[in-house]
PDB file of N, CA and C in Angstrom:
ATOM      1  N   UNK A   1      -4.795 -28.470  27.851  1.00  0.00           N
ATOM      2  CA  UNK A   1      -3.393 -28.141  27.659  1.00  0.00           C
ATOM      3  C   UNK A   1      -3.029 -28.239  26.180  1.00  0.00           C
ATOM      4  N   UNK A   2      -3.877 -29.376  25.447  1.00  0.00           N
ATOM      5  CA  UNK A   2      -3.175 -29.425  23.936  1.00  0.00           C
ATOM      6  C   UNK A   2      -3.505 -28.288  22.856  1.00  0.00           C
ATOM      7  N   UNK A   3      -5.189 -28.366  23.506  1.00  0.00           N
ATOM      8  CA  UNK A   3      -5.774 -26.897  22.531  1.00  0.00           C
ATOM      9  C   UNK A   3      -4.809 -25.426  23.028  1.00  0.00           C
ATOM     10  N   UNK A   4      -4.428 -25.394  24.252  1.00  0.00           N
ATOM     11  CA  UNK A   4      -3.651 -24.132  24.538  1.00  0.00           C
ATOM     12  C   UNK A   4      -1.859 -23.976  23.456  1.00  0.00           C
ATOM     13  N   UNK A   5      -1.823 -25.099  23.545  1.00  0.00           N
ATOM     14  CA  UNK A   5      -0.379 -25.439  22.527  1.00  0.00           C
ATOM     15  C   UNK A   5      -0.973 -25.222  20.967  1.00  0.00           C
ATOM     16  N   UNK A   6      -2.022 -25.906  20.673  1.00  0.00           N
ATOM     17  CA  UNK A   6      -2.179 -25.653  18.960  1.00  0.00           C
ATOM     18  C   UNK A   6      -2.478 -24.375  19.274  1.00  0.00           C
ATOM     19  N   UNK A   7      -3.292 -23.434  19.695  1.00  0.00           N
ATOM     20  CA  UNK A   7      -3.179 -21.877  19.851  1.00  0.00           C
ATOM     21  C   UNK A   7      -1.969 -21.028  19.899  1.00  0.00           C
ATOM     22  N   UNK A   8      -1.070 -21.344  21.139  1.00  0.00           N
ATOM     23  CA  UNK A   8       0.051 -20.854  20.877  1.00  0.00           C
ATOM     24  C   UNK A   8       0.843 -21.222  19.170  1.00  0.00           C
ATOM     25  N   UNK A   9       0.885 -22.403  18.708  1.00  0.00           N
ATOM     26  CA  UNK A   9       1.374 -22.796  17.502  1.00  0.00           C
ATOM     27  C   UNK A   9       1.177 -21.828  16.125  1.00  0.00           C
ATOM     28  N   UNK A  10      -0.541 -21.706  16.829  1.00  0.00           N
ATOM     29  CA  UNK A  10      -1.043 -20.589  15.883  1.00  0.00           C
ATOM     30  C   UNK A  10      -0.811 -19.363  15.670  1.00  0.00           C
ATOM     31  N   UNK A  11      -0.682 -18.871  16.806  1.00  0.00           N
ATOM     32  CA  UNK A  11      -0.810 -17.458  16.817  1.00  0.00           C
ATOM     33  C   UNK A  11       0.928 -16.971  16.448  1.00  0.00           C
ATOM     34  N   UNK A  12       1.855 -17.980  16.766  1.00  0.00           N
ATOM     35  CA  UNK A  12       3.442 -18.265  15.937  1.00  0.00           C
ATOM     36  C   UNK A  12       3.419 -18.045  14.540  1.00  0.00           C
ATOM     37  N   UNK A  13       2.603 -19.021  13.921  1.00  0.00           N
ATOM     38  CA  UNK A  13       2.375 -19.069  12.342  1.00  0.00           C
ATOM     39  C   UNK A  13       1.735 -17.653  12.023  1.00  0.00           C
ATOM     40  N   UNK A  14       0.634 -16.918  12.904  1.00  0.00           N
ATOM     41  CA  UNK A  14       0.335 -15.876  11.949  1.00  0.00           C
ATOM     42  C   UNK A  14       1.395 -14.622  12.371  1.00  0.00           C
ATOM     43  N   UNK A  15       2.119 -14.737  13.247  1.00  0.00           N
ATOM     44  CA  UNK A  15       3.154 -13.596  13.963  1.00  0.00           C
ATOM     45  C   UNK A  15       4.173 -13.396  12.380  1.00  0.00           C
ATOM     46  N   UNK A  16       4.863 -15.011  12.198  1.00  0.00           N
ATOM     47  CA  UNK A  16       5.554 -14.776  10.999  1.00  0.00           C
ATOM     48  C   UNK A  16       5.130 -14.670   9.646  1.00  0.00           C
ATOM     49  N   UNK A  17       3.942 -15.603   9.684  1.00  0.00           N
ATOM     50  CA  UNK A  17       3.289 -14.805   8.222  1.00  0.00           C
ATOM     51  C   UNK A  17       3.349 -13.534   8.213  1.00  0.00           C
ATOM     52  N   UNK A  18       2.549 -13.142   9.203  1.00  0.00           N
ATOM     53  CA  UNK A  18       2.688 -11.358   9.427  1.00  0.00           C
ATOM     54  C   UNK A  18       3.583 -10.315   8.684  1.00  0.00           C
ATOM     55  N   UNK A  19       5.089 -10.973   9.599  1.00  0.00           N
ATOM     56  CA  UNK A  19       6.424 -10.437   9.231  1.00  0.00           C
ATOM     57  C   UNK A  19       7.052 -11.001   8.069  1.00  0.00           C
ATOM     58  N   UNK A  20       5.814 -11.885   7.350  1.00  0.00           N
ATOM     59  CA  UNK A  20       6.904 -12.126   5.691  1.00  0.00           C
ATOM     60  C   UNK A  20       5.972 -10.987   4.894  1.00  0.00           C
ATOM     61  N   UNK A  21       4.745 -11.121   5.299  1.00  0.00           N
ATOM     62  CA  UNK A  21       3.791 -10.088   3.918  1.00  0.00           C
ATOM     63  C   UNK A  21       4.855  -9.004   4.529  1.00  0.00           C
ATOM     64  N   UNK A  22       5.081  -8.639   5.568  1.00  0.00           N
ATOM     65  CA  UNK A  22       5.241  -7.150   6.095  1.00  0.00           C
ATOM     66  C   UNK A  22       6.675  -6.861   4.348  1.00  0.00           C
ATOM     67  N   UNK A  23       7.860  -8.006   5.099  1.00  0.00           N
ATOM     68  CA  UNK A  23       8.891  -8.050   4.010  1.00  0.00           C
ATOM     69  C   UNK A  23       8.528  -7.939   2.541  1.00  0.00           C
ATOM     70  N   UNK A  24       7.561  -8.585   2.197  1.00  0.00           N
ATOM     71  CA  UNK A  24       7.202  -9.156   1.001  1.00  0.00           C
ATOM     72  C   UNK A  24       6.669  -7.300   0.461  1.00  0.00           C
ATOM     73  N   UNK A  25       5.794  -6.557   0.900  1.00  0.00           N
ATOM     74  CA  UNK A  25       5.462  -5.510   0.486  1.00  0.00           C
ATOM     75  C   UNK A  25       6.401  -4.267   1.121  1.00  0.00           C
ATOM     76  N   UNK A  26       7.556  -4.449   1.357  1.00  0.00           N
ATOM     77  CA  UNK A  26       8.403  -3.544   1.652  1.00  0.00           C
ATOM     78  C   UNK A  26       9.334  -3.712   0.404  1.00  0.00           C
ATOM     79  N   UNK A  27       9.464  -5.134  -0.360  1.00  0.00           N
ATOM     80  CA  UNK A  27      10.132  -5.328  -1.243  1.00  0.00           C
ATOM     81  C   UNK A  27       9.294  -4.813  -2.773  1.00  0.00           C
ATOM     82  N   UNK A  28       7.909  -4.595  -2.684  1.00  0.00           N
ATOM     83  CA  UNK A  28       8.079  -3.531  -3.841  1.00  0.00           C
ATOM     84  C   UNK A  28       7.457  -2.404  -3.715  1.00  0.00           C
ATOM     85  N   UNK A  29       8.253  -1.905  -2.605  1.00  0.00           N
ATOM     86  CA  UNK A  29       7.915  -0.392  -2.544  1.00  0.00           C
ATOM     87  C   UNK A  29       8.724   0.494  -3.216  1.00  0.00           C
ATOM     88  N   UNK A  30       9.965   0.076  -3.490  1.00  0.00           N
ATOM     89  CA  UNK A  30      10.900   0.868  -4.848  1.00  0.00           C
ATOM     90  C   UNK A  30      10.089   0.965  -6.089  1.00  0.00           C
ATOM     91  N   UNK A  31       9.594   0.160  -6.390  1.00  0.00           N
ATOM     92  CA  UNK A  31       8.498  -0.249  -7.619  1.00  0.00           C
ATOM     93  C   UNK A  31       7.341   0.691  -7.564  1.00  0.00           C
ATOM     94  N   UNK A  32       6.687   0.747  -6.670  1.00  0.00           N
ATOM     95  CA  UNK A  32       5.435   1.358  -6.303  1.00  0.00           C
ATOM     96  C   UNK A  32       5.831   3.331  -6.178  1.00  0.00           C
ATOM     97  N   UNK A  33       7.004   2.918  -5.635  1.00  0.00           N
ATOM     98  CA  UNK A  33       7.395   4.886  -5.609  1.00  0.00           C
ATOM     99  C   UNK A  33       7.809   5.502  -7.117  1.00  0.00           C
ATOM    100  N   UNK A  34       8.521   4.647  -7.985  1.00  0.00           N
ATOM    101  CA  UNK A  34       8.627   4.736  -9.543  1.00  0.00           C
ATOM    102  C   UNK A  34       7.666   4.743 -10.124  1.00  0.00           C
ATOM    103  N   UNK A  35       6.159   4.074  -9.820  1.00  0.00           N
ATOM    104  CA  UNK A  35       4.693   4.159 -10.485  1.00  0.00           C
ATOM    105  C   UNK A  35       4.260   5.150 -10.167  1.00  0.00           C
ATOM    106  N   UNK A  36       4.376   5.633  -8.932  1.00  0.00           N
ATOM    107  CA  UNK A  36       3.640   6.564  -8.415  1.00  0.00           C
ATOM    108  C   UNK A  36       4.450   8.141  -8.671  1.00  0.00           C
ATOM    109  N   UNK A  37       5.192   8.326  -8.800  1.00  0.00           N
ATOM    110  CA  UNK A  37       5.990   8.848  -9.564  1.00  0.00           C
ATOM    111  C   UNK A  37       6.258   9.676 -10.973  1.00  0.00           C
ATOM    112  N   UNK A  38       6.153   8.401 -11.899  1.00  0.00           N
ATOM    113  CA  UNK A  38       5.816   8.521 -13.137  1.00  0.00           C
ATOM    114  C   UNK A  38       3.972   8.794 -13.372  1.00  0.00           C
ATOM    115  N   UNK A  39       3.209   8.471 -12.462  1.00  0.00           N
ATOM    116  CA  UNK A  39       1.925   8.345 -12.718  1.00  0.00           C
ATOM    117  C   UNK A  39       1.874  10.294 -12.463  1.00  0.00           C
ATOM    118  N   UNK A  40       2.457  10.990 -11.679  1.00  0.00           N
ATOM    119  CA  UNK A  40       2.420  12.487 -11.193  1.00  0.00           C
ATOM    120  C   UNK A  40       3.049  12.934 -12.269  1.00  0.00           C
ATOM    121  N   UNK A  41       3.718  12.460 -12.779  1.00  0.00           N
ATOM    122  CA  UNK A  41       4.952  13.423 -14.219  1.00  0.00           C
ATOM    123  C   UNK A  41       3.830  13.514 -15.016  1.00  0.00           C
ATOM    124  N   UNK A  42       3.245  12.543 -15.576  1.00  0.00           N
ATOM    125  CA  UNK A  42       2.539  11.929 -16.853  1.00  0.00           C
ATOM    126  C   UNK A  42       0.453  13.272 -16.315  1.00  0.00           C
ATOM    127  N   UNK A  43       0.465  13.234 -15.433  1.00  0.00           N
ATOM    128  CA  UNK A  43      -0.730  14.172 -15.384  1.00  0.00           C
ATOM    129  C   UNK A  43      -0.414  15.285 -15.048  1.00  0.00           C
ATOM    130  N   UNK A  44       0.686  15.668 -14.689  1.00  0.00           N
ATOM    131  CA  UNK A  44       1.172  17.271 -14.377  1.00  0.00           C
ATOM    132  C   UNK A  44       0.558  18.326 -13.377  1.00  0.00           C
ATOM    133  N   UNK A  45       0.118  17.414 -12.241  1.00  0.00           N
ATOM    134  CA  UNK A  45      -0.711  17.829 -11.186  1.00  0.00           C
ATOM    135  C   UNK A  45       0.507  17.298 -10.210  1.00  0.00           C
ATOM    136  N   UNK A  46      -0.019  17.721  -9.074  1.00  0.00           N
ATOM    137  CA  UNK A  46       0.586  17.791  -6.969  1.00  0.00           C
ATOM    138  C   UNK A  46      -0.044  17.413  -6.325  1.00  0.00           C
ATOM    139  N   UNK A  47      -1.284  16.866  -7.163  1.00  0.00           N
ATOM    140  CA  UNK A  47      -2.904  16.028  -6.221  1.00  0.00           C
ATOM    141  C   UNK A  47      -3.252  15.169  -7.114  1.00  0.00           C
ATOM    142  N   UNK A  48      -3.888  14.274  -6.438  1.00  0.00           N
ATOM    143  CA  UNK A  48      -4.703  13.287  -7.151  1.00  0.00           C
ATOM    144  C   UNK A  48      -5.106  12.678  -6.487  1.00  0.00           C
ATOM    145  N   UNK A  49      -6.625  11.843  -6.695  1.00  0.00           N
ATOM    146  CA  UNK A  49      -7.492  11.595  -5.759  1.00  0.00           C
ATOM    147  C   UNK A  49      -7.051   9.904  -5.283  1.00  0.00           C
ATOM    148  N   UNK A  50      -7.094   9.360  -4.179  1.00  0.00           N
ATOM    149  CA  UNK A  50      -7.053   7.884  -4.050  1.00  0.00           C
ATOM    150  C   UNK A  50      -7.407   6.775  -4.655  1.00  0.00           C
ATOM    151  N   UNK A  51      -8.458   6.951  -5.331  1.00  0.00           N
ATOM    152  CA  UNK A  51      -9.629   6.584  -6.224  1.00  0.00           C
ATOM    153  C   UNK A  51      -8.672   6.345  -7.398  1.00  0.00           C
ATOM    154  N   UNK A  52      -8.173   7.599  -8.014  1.00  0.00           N
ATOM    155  CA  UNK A  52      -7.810   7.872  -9.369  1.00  0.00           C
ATOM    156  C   UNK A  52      -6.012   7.095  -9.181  1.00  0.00           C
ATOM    157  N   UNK A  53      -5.329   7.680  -8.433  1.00  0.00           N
ATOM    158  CA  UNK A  53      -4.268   7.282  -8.147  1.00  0.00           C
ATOM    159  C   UNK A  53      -4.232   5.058  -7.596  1.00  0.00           C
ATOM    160  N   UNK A  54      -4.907   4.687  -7.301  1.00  0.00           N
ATOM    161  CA  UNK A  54      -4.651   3.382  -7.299  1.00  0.00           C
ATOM    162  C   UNK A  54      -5.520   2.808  -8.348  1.00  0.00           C
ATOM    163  N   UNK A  55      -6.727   3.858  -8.981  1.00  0.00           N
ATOM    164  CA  UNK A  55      -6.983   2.988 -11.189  1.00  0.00           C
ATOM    165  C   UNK A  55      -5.972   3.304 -11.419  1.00  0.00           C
ATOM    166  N   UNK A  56      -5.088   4.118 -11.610  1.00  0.00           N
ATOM    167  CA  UNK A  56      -3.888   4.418 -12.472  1.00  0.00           C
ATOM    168  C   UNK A  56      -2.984   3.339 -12.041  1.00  0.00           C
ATOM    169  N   UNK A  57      -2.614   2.738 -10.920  1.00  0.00           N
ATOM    170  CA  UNK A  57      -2.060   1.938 -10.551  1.00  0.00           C
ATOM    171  C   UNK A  57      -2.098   0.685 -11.362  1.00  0.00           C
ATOM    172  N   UNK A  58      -3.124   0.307 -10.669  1.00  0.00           N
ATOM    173  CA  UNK A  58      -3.999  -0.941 -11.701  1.00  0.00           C
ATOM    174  C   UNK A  58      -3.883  -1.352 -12.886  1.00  0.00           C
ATOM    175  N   UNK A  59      -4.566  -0.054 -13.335  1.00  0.00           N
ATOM    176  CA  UNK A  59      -5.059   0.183 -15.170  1.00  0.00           C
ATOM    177  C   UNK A  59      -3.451   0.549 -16.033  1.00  0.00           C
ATOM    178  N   UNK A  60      -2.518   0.608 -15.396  1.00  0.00           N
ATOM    179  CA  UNK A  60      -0.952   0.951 -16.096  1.00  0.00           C
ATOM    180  C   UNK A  60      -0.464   0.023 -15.654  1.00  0.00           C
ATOM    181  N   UNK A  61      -0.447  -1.047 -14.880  1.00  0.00           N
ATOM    182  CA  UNK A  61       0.467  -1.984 -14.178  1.00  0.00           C
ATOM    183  C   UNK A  61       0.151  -3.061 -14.181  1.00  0.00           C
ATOM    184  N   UNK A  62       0.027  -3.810 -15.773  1.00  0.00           N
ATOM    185  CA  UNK A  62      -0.419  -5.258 -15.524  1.00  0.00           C
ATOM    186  C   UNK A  62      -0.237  -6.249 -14.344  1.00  0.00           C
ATOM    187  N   UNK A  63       1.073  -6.015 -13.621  1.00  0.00           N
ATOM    188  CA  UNK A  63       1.346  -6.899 -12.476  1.00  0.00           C
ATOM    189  C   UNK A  63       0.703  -6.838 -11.448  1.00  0.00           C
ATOM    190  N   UNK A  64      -0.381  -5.653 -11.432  1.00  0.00           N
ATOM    191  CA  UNK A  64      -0.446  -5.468 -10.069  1.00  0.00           C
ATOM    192  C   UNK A  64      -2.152  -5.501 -10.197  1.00  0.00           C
ATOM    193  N   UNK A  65      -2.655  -6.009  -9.403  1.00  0.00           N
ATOM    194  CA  UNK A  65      -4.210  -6.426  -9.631  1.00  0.00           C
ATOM    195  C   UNK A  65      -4.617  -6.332  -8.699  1.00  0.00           C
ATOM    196  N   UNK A  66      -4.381  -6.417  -7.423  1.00  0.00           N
ATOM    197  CA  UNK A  66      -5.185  -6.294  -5.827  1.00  0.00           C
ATOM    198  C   UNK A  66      -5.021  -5.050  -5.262  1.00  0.00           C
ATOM    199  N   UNK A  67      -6.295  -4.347  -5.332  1.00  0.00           N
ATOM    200  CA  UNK A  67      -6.773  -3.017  -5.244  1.00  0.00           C
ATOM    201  C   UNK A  67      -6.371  -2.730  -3.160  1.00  0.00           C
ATOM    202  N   UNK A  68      -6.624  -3.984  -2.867  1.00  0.00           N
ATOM    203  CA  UNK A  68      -6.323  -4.199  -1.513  1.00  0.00           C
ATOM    204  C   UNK A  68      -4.835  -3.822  -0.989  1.00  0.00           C
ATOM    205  N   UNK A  69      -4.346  -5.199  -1.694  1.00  0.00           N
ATOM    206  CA  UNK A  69      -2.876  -4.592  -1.302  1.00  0.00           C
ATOM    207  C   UNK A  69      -2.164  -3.253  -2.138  1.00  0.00           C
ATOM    208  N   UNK A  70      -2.623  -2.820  -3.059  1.00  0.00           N
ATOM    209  CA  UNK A  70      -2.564  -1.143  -3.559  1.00  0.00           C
ATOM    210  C   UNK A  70      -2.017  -0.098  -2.080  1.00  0.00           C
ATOM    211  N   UNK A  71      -3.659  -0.552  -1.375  1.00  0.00           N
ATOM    212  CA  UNK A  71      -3.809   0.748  -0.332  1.00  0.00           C
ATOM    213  C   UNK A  71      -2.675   0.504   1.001  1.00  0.00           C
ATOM    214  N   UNK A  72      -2.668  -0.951   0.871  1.00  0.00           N
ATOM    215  CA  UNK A  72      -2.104  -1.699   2.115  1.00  0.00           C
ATOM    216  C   UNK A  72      -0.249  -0.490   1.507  1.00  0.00           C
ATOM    217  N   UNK A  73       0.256  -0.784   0.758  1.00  0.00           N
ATOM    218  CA  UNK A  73       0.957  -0.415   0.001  1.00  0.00           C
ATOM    219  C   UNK A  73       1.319   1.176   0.127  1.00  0.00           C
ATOM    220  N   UNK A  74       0.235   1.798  -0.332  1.00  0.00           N
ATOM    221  CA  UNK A  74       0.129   3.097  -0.307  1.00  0.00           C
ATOM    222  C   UNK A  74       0.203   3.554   1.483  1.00  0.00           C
ATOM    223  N   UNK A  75      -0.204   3.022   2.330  1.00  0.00           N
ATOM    224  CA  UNK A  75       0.008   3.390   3.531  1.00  0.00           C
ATOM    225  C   UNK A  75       0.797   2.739   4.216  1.00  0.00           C
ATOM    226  N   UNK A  76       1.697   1.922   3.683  1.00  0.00           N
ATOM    227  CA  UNK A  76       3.126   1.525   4.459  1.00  0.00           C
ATOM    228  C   UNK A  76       4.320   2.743   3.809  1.00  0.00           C
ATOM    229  N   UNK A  77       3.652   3.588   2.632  1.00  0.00           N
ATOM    230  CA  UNK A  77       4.791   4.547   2.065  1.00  0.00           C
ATOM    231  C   UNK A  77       4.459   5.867   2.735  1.00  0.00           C
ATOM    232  N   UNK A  78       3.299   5.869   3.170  1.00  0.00           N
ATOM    233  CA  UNK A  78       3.003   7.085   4.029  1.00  0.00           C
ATOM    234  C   UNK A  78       3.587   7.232   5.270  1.00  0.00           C
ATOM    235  N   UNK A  79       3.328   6.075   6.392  1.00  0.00           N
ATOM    236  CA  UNK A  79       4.277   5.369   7.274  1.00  0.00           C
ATOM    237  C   UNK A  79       5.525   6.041   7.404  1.00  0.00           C
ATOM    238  N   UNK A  80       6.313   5.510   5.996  1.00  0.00           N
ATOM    239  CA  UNK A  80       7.841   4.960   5.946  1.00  0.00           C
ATOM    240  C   UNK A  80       8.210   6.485   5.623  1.00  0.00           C
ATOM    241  N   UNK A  81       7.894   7.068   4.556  1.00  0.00           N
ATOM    242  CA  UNK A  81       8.182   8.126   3.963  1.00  0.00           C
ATOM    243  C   UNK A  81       6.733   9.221   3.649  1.00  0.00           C
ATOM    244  N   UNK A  82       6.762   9.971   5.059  1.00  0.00           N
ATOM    245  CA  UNK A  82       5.731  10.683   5.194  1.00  0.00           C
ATOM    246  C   UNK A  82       6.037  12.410   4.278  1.00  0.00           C
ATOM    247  N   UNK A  83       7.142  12.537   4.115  1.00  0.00           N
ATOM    248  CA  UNK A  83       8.095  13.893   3.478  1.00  0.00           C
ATOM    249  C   UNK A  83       7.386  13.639   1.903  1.00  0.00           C
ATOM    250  N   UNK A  84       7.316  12.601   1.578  1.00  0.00           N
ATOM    251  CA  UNK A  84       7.357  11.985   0.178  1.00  0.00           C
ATOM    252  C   UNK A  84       6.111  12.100  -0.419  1.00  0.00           C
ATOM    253  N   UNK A  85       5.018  11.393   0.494  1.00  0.00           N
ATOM    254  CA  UNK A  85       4.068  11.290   0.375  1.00  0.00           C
ATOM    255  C   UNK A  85       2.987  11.445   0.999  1.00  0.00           C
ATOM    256  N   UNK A  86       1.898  11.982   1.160  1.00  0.00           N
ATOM    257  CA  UNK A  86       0.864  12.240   2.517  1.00  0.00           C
ATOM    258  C   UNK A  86      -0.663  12.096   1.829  1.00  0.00           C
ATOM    259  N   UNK A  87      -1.667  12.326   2.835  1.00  0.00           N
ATOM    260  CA  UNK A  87      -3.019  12.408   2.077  1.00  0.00           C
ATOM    261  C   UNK A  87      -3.521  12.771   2.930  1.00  0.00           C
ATOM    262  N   UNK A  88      -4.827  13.366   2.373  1.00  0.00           N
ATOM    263  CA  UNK A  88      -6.166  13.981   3.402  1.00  0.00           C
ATOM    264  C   UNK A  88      -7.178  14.317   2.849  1.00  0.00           C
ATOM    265  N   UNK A  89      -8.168  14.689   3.732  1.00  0.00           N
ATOM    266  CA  UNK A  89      -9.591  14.181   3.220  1.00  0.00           C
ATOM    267  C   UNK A  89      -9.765  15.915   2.808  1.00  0.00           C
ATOM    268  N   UNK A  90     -10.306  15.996   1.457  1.00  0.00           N
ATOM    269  CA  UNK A  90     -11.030  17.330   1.182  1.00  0.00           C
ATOM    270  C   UNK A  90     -11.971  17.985   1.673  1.00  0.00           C
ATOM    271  N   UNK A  91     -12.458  18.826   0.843  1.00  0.00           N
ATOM    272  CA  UNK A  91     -13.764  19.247   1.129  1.00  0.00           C
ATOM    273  C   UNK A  91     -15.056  18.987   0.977  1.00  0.00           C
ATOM    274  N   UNK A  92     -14.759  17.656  -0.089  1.00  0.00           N
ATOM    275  CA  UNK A  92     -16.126  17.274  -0.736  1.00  0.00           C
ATOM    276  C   UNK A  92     -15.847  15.683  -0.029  1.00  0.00           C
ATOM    277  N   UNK A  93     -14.814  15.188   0.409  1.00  0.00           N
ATOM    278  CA  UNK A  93     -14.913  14.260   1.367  1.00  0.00           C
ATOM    279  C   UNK A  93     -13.877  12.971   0.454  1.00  0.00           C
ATOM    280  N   UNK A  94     -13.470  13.736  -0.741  1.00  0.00           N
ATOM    281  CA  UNK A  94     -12.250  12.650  -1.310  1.00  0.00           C
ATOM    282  C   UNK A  94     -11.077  12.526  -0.509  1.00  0.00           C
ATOM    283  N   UNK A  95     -10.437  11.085  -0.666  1.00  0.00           N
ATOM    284  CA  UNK A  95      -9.049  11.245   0.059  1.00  0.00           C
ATOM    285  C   UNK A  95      -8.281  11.411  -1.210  1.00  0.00           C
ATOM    286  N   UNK A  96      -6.980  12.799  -1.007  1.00  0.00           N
ATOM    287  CA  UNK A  96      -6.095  13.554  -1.781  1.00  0.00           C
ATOM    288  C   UNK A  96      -4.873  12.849  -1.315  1.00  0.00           C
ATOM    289  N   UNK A  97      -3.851  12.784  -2.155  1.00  0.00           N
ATOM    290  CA  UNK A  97      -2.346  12.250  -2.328  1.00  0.00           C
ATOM    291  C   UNK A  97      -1.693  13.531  -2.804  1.00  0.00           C
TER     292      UNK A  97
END
């Protein structure tokens, strides 16, 4: 019965962790649509590869260093705002933005 309670306890703690990262990266997605943004003005293209588009991320955005949460990032804006932003796999097998 006690191990069934620290389980339930647990699986509480990761429900709301869950729902703070969820908050936590919804809060700089204004940020991330202004990078991403300015990163399309500044090369004067309508494509760019996944690859290239989260180095540019990176490599222009001292704050931002986890290539992980980049993508995590990049596909909560796809999600949220699919009009805005989309991707798909080419012909040679890159994923396109």
């Amino acid at each position: 019965v006690h191990e069934k309670q620290i389980k339930n306890l647990d699986d509480c703690r990761l429900g709301v962790s869950a729902a703070k990262r969820r908050q936590q990266m919804l809060a700089c997605l204004p940020k991330l649509f202004n990078m991403i943004r300015d990163i399309f003005r500044s090369i004067k293209r309508s494509v760019i590869t996944r690859q290239e588009l989260i180095h540019k991320i990176i490599s222009n955005h001292c704050d931002v260093t986890d290539r992980s949460e980049v993508e995590e990032q990049l596909q909560l804006l796809q999600e949220l705002v699919p009009d805005w932003i989309s991707g798909r796999t080419s012909t040679s097998g890159d994923f396109l933005y």
